[in-house]
Structure formats: C-alpha cells, structure tokens
Protein backbone atom coordinates (compact mmCIF):
# COMPACT_ATOMS: atom_id res chain seq x y z
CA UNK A 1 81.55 155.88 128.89
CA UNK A 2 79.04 155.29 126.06
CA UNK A 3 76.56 157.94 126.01
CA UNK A 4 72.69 156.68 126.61
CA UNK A 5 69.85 157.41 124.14
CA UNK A 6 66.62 156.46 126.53
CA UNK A 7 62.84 156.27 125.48
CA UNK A 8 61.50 159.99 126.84
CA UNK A 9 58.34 160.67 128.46
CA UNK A 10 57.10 162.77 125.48
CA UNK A 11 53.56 163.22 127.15
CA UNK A 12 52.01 163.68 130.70
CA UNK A 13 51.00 160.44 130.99
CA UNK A 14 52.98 158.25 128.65
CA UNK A 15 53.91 155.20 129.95
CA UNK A 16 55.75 153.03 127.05
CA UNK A 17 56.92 153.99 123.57
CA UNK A 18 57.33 152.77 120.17
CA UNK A 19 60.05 152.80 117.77
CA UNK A 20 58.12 153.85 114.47
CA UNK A 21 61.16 154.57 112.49
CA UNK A 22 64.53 154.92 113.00
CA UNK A 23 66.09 157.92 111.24
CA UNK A 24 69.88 156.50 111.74
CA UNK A 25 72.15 153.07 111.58
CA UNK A 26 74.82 152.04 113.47
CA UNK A 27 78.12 153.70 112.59
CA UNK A 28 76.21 157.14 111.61
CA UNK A 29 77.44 160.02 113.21
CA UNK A 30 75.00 162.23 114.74
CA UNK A 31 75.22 166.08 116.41
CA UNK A 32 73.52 167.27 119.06
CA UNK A 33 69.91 168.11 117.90
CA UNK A 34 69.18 165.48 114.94
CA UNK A 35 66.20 164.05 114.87
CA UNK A 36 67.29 159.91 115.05
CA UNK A 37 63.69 158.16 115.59
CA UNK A 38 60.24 158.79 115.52
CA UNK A 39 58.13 157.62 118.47
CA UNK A 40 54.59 156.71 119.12
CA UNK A 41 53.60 157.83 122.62
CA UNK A 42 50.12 157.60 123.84
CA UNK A 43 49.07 160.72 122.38
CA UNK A 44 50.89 161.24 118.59
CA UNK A 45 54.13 160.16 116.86
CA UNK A 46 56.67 162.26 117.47
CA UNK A 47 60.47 162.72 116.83
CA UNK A 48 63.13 161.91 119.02
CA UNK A 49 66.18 164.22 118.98
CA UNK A 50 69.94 163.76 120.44
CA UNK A 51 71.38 166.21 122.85
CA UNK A 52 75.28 164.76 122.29
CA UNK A 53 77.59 164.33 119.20
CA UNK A 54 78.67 160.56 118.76
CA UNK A 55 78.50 157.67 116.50
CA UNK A 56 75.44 155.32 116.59
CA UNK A 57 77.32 152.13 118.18
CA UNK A 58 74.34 150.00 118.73
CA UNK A 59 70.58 150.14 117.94
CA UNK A 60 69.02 148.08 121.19
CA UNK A 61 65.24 148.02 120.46
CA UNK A 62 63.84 147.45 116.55
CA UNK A 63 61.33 149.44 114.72
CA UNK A 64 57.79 148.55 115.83
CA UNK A 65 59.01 147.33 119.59
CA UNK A 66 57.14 148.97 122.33
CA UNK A 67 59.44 149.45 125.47
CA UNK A 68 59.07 151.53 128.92
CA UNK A 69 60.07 154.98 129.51
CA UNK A 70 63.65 155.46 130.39
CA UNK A 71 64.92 152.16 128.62
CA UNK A 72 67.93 152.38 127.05
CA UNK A 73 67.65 152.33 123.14
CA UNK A 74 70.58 152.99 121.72
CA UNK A 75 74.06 153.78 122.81
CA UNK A 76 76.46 156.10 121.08
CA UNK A 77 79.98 156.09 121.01
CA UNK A 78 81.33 159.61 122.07
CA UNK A 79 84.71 161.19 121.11
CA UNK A 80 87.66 158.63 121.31
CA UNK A 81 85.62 155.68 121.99
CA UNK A 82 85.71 152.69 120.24
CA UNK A 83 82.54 152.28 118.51
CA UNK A 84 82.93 148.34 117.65
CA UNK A 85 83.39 147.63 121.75
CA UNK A 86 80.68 150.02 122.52
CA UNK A 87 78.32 148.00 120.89
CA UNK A 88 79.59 144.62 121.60
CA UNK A 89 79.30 145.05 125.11
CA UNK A 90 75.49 146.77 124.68
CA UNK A 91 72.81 144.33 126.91
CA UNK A 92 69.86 143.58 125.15
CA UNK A 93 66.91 145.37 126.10
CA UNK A 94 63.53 144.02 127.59
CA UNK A 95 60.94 144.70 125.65
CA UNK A 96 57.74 144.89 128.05
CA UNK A 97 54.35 143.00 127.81
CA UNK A 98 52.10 145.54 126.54
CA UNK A 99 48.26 145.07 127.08
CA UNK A 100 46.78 142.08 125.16
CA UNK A 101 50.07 140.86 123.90
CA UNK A 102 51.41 138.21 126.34
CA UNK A 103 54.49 136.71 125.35
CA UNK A 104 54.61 132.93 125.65
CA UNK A 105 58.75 132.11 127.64
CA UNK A 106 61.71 132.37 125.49
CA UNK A 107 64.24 129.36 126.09
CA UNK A 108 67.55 131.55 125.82
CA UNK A 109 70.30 129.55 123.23
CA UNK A 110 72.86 127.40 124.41
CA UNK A 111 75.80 130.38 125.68
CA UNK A 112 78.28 128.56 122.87
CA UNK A 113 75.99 129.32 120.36
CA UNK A 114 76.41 132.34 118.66
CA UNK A 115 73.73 134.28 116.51
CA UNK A 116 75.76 133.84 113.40
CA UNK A 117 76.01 129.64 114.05
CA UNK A 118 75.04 127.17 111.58
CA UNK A 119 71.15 126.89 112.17
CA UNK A 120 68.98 124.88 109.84
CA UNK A 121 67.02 127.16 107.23
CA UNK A 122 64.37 128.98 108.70
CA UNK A 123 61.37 126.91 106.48
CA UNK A 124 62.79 123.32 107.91
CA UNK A 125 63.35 124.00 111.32
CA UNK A 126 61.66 121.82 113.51
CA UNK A 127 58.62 122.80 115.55
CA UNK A 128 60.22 123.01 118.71
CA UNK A 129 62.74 125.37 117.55
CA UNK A 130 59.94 128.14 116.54
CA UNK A 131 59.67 128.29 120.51
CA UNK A 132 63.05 129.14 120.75
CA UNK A 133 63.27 131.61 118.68
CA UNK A 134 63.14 135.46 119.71
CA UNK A 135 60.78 137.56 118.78
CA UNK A 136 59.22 140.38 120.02
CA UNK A 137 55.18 140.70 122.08
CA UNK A 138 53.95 142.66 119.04
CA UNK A 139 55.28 140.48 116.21
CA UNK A 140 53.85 137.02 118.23
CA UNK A 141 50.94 138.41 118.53
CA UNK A 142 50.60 139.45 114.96
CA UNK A 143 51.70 136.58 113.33
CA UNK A 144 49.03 134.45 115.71
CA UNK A 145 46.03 137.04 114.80
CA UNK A 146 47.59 136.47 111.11
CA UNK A 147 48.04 132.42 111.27
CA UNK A 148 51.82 132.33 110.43
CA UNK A 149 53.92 130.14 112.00
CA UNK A 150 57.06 132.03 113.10
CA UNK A 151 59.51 128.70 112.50
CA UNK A 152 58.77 130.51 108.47
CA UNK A 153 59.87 134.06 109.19
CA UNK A 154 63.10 135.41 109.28
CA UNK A 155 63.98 137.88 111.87
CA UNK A 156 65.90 141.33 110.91
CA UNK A 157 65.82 142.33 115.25
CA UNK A 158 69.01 142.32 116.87
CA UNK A 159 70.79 139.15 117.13
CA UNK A 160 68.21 137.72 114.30
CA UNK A 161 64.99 138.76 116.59
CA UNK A 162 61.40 138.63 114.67
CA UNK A 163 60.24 142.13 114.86
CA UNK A 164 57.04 143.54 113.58
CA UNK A 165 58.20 144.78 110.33
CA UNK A 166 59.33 141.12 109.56
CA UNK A 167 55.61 139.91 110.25
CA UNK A 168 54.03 142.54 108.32
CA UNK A 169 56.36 141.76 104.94
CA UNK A 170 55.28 137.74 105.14
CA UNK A 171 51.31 139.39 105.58
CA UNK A 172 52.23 141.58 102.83
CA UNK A 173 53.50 138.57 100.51
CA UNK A 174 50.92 136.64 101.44
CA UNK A 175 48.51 139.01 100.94
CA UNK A 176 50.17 139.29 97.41
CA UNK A 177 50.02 136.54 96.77
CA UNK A 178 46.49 135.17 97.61
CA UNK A 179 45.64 138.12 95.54
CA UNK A 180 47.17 136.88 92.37
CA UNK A 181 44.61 133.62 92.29
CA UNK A 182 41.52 133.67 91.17
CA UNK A 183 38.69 133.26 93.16
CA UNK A 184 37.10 130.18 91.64
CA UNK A 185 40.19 128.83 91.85
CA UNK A 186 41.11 129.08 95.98
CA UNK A 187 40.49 125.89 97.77
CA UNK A 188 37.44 125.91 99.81
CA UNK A 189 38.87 124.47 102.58
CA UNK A 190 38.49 125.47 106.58
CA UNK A 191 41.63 128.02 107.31
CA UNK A 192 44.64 126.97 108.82
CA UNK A 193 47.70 128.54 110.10
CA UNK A 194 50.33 129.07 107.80
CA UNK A 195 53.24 126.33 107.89
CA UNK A 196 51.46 123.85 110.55
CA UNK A 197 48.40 122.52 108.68
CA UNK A 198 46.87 123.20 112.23
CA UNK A 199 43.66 125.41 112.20
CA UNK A 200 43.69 129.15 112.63
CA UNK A 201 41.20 131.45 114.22
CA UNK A 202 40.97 133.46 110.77
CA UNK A 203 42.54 133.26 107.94
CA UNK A 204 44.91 136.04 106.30
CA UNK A 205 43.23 137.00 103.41
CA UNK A 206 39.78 136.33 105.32
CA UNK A 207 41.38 138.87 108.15
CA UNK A 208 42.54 141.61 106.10
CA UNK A 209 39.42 141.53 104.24
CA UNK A 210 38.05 141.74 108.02
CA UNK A 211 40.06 144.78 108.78
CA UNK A 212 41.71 143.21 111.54
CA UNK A 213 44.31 145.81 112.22
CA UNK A 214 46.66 145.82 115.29
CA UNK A 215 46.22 148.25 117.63
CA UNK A 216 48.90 151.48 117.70
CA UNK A 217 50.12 152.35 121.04
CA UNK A 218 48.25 155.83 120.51
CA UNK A 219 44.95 154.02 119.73
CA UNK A 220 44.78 152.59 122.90
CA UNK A 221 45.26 154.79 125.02
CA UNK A 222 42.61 157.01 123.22
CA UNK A 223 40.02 154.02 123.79
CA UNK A 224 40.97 154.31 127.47
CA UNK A 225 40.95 157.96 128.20
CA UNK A 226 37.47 158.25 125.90
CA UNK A 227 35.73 155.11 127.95
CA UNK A 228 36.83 156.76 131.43
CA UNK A 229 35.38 159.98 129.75
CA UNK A 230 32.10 158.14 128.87
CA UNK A 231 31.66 156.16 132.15
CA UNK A 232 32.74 158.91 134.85
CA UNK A 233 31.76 162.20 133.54
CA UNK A 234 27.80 162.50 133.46
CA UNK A 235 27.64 163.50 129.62
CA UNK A 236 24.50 165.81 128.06
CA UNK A 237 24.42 167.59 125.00
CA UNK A 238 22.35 171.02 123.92
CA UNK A 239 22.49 171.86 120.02
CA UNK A 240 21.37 175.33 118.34
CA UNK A 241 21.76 176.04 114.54
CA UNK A 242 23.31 179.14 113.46
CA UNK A 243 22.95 181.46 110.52
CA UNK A 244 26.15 181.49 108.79
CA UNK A 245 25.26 184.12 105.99
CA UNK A 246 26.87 187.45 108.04
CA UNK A 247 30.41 185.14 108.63
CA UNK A 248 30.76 183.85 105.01
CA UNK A 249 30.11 187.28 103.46
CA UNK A 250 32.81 189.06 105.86
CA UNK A 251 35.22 185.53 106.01
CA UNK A 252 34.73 186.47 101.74
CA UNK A 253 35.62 189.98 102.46
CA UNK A 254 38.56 189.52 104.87
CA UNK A 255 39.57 186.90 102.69
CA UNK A 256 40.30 188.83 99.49
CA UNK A 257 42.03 191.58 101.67
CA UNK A 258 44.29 189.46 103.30
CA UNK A 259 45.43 187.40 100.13
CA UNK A 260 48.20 189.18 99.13
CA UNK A 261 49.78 188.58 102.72
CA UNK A 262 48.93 184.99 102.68
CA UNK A 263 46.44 184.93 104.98
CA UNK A 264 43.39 182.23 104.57
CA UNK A 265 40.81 182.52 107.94
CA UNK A 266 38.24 179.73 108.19
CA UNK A 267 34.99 179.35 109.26
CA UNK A 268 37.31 177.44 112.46
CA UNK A 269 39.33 180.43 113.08
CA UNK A 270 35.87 182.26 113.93
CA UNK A 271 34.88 179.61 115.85
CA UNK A 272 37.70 179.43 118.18
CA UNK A 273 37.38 183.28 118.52
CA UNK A 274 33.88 182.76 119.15
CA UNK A 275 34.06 180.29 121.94
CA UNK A 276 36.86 182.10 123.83
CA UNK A 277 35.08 185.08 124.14
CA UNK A 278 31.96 183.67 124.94
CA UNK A 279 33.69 181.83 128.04
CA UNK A 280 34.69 185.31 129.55
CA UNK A 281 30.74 185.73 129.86
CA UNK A 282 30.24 182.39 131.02
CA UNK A 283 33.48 181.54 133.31
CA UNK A 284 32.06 177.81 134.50
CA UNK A 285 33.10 176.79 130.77
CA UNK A 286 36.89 177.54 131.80
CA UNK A 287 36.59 175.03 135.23
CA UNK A 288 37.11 171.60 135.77
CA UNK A 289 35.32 168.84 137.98
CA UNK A 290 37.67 169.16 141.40
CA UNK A 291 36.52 166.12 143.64
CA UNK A 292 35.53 168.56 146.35
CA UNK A 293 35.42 171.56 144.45
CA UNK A 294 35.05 173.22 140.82
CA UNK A 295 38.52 174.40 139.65
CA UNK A 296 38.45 177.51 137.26
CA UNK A 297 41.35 178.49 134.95
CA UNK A 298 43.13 181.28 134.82
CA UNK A 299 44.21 181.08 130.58
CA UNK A 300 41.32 180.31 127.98
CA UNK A 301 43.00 177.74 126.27
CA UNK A 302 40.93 176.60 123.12
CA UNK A 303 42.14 172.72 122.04
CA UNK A 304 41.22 171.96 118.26
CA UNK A 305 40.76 168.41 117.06
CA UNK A 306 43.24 167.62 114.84
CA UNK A 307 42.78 163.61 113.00
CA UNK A 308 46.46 162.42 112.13
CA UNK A 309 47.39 160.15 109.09
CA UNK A 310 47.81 156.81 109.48
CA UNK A 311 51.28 157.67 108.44
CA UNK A 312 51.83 159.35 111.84
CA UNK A 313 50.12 156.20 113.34
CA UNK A 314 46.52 157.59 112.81
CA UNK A 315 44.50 158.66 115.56
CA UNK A 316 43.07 162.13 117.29
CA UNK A 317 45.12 164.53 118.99
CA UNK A 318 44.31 168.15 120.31
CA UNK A 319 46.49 171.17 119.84
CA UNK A 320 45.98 174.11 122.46
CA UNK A 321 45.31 177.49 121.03
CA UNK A 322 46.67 179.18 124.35
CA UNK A 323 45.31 182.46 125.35
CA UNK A 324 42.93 182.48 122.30
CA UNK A 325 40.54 185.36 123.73
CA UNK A 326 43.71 187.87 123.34
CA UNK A 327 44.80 186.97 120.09
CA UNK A 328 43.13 188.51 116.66
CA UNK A 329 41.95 186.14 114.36
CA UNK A 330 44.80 186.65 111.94
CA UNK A 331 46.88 185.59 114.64
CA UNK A 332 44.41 182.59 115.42
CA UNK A 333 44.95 181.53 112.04
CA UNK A 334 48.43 181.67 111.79
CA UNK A 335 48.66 179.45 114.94
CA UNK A 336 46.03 176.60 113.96
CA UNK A 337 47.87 176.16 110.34
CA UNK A 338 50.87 175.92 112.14
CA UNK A 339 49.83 173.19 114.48
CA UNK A 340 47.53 171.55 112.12
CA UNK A 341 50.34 170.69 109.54
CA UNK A 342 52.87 169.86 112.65
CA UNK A 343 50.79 167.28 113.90
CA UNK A 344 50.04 165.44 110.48
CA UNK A 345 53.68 165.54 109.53
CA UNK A 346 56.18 165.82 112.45
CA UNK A 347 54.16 165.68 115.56
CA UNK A 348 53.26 167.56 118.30
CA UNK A 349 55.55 168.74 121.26
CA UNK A 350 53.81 168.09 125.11
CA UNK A 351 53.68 171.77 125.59
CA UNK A 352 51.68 171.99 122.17
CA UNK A 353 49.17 169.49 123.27
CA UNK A 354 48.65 170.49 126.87
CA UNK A 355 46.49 173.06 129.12
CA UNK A 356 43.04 173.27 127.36
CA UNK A 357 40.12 174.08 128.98
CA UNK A 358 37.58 173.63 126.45
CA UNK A 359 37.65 171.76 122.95
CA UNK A 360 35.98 172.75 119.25
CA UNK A 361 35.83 169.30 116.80
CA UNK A 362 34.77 170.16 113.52
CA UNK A 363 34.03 168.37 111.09
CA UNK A 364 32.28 170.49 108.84
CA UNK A 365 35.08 169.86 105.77
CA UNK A 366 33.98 166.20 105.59
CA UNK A 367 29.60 167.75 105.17
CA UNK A 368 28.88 166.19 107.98
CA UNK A 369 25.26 168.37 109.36
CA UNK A 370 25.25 167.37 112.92
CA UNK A 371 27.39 165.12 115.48
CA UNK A 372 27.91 164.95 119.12
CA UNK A 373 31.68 164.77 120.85
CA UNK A 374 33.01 163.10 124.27
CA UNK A 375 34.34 165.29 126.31
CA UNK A 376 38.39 165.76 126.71
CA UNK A 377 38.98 165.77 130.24
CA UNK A 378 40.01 168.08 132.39
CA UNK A 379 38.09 170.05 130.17
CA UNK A 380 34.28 170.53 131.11
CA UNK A 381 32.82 170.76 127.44
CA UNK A 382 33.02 170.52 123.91
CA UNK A 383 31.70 172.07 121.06
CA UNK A 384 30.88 169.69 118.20
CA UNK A 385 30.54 171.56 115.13
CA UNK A 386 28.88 170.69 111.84
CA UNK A 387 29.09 171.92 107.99
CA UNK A 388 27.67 175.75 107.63
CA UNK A 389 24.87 173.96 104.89
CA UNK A 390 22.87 175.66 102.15
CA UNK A 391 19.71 175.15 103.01
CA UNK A 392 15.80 176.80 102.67
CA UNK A 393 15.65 178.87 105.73
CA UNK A 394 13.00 181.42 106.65
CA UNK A 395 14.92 185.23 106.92
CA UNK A 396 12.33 188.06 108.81
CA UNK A 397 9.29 185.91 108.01
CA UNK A 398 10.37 185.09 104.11
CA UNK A 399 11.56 181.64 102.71
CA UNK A 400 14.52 182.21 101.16
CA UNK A 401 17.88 180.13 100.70
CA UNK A 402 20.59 180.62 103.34
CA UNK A 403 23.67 178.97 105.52
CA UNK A 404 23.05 177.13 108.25
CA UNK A 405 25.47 175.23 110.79
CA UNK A 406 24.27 173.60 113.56
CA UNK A 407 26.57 172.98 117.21
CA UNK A 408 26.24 170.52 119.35
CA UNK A 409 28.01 171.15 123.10
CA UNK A 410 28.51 168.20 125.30
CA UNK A 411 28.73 169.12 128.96
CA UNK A 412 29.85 167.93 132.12
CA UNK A 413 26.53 168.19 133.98
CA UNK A 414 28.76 168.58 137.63
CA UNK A 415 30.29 171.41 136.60
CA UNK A 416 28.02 172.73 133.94
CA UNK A 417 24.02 173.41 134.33
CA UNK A 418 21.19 173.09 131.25
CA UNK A 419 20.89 176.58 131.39
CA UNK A 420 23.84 177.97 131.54
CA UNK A 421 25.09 175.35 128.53
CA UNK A 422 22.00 177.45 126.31
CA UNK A 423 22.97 180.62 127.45
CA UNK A 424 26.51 179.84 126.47
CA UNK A 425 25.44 178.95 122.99
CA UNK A 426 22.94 182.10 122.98
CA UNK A 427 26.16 184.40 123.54
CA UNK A 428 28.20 182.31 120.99
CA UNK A 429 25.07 182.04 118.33
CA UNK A 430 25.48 186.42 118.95
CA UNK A 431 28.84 186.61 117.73
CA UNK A 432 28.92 184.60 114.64
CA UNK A 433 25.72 185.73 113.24
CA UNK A 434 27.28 189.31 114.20
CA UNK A 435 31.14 188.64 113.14
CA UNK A 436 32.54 192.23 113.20
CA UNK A 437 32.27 191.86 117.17
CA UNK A 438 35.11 188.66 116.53
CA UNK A 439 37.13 191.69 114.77
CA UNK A 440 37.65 193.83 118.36
C-alpha cells in the first residue's frame, strides 16, 4: 500500500494549510525525518517532515493551494512498490473554498481526453474553454483581482492545473513589462482585463502600485483572532515611564563580562524577567476570563512578539518563554535568541507557541516612544513596550539628561482592575530601575 503524506494540524486551531514550498519531486527518495514542504498554518510557516522511507510517487496538491487538515498530499511509494503505478492511480485532491475565494464550477474534460491531448495554444483558445480549464480558488481569484484572463496562462498544477505560482509569474511579467514604458507614453485609456478587452475593476500596474496583496492563510486568521480580541474582551490601557539609566549601566556591565561566552542580554531579556516576577506579586496577571469564573495558571509563561519575514509568509507570532520566573536571565536569553531566529527562518513548533499567560511586544528596536497592544487571548494582558529614549529628565530635583522608556499594559478589565493594573506596573517600574533584584 502507498504510504500517505496528509496536511497536519500544526496548531491548536488550524483548520486548512498551505503548500508554501515543496522541498522534494516526484521520484526523490526520502527517509524518515526530512523535511519535504513548508506549510502555512494559521499561526506561522512551518516545515513538514516524513515519518517513513519511500520514493515521492505523486505530488497531489501544488505550491500555493490551500487544502483541509488530513487531506492527502502526496503519496510515497514504500519498499518494493512500483512508484510509476503508485502515482498513476493517485485521485486528485479537492482543494477547499477558502474564505473570499469562491470558485466559479469546473466542467470536468471529456473522459477520452487526456491531459497531454492536442489542445489549441493556450493564447487562442476560445472563451468558453477558459471555463473549462482547472485552476485552483487562490489562482482565480488572483488573476480576477489582477485582470488576467486565465484562457492566457499556462498551468504547471497537476494534470496542467493553474496554480498560484503560475498567476504570480504572468503579474510578474506584466509588471515587467509595464515597467519598461515610459510614462508619457502608456495609453490613457480606462483599464481592462488582460486578454478580453472587457473592463477590469483595477488595473495591474494601477493594483500593485495600490498594494493590493492577497491575503496569506496566517494573515487571516490573525485579523480574526485580533477583531474577536477587540470586540469581546473590554480593552483599557495604563502607561508609566521608566528610568532606564540603572539597567543600561549594569546590561553594559553584564555585557562585557559575558562576551567571551557569547552571551548578549537585552533590554527584552530584563523585561521578561521583570514581568514574571512581578506576576508572583500580582497573581490576577497569570488568570484568564472563565465564563463563570477567573481561571489562574499554575506556570508563568511569558509570550514575546516575534514579526516574521514575508519570506516565512509575514505576519506576528508569539513564542512562550515557559517558566520564565525560574530561569536566570542568561538562561532567558539563550531561550528568546533561540526562538526568535526559529521563527524567522524555520518556524515555530505548536508546543513553542502555546501556554502563555501574559505577552511583552516591543518595539523599542524600530524608536518607536509609545504604543498600545491588543490583547492575546487567553491571556489577560499585555505589556506594550517602547524605546528606552535619551531624553531631558529631572534626577532628585536637577535637570539633567537621562533614559527613559515608557510601557503601556492593556488589560482585560473582567479579570483585571485599574488599580491593581498600576500597582502591577509600580512593582515592575521597582525592578528595572533597581536591576540587581532581576539578578536573584
């Protein structure tokens, strides 16, 4: 029997996948382990490994196809198989309607017509045919957002099926070569879709220039969770500034110590130290809204903000510092890096982005002075954090020059008081403007 490859669930509440990249072709050999795609889930893209040896006999669903979890994706030809019959008998896979990208029928093709029959070229084929040919929700919906007629574009699917990579070369040509005319000499003329003469809703060049950019399966589900946030969790924020001369003299100090054993803390590290501890004073900023009652955690998880490239398919994602009030800060640091450069490069595991209880978002490396954040749920707060900014400041009644960074902490008012969210900060503001108590 020909051994399954299946889209996981990679996250708790992934529902569909995408094939980003496939690391394999058909007729590789593969070993248990090997990383053969990478996959954008709801949350980050991350990489799909084999558990069996085989040889890739068919790939069923094409780069940039969304399907459900559990769909078969590939099959693999195990030992004594043959791998030719494997994938001849493979079904095609049915790549779901994902939200916003209704697929218009498909007539199938006439069973005695074979994918590799004689077919007029692809730029004279009649209108009627561009109905019948296959391509996938994503690429239709593309190539209408993009005005191209899909009777132009060739497919490089399975069985000659118009994927998304195959719409975003013809954008990519076009885009070329609109770019290679002058301006003055571009006909000013009302936009129409590409290979019809019929009008479009926006032109290519006018809708790159636009920024109209498909949406990744990540990015929407980060506009749902973040509106549900918004509308169901009574937000309110409380900000204090903090003076940040103590922390960058000892982070200085520490820093120049540490160097020869590769160690680098930053001002985040402290931070994350900071907030753990400060929520074994304050226990109601380890709890979550219940329904009926106000659940508090056992573990201080801290979850750190992490922005991914648009090379991992862009987006936010949140690795879990787990345990952070019983680890140093060496070992804080160590951990962060770690996770930090795994998430912009290979992605995050579940079990790396689950179980916080509170959040820190910083973005103090891009000078930004003040912000405010939406809440992650479960979690019942968290800390927004700004750049530590030189600044005149008045030191034991004196105008001097000093470091400032201000916080901003956005609460869940059902869980989480006015009062208690200062207090909180007061305890917080006492450990970074005293560091050596982060230090025991």
């Amino acid at each position: 029997m020909p051994i399954e490859i299946t889209m996981p669930r990679l996250s708790d509440t992934m529902e569909t996948g995408t094939i980003i990249k496939w690391n394999v072709s058909e007729g590789d050999a593969v070993s248990s382990g090997d990383v053969v795609a990478d996959i954008e889930t709801d949350k980050a893209t991350m990489e799909l490994s084999v558990y069996d040896d085989g040889t890739v006999a068919k790939i069923l669903v094409g780069e940039g196809e969304t399907v459900e979890v559990g769909a078969v994706i590939a099959l693999l030809a195990g030992e004594g198989e043959d791998v030719a019959e494997v994938g001849q008998a493979a079904a095609p896979v049915a790549v779901p309607e994902a939200a916003g990208e209704a697929e218009r029928p498909e007539t199938p093709a006439p069973e005695d017509q074979s994918p590799a029959a004689e077919a007029p070229p692809a730029a004279e084929a009649e209108p009627i045919e561009a109905e019948k040919r296959r391509i996938s929700p994503v690429a239709r919906r593309l190539a209408d957002e993009h005005g191209l007629d899909i009777a132009v574009l060739s497919g490089s699917g399975p069985a000659g099926r118009i994927i998304k990579r195959d719409v975003l070369a013809a954008i990519e040509a076009a885009e070329e070569t609109t770019a290679s005319i002058p301006p003055s000499a571009r006909p000013a003329v009302p936009a129409t879709r590409v290979g019809t003469g019929e009008p479009a809703a926006l032109a290519l060049s006018d809708a790159l220039r636009a920024g109209r950019v498909p949406l990744s399966n990540m990015r929407q589900i980060i506009a749902k969770r973040l509106v549900e946030s918004k509308t169901t969790i009574p937000h309110y924020q409380v900000s204090m500034r903090f003076n940040m001369d103590p922390l960058l003299e000892m982070r200085k100090s520490l820093n120049e110590q540490l160097a020869d054993h590769g160690v680098k803390l930053s001002i985040n590290d402290f931070l994350i130290r900071g907030c753990a501890l400060a929520m074994h004073e304050h226990p109601e900023f380890n709890a979550s809204w219940g329904g009926d009652s106000i659940i508090v955690h056992g573990e201080i998880n801290i979850g750190m903000a992490i922005a991914v490239g648009p090379e991992r398919g862009g987006g936010l994602v949140v690795a879990v510092i787990r345990t952070a009030d019983q680890k140093s800060l060496r070992m804080i640091s160590f951990e962060s890096r770690q996770l930090a450069e795994k998430a912009r490069t290979r992605g995050l595991t579940l079990e790396e982005m689950e179980g916080a209880t509170f959040t820190v978002s910083n973005l103090g490396m891009y000078q930004v002075d003040h912000f405010t954040a939406i809440i992650n749920p479960p979690n019942s707060a968290i800390l927004a954090v700004g750049s530590a900014m030189e600044k005149p400041v008045v030191r034991d009644g004196q105008l001097t020059i000093g470091h400032e960074m201000e916080a901003t902490l956005s609460c869940d008012h059902r869980v989480i008081d006015g009062a208690m969210a200062a207090e909180y900060l007061q305890t917080l503001r006492q450990s970074l403007e005293n560091p050596a108590t982060l230090m025991v």
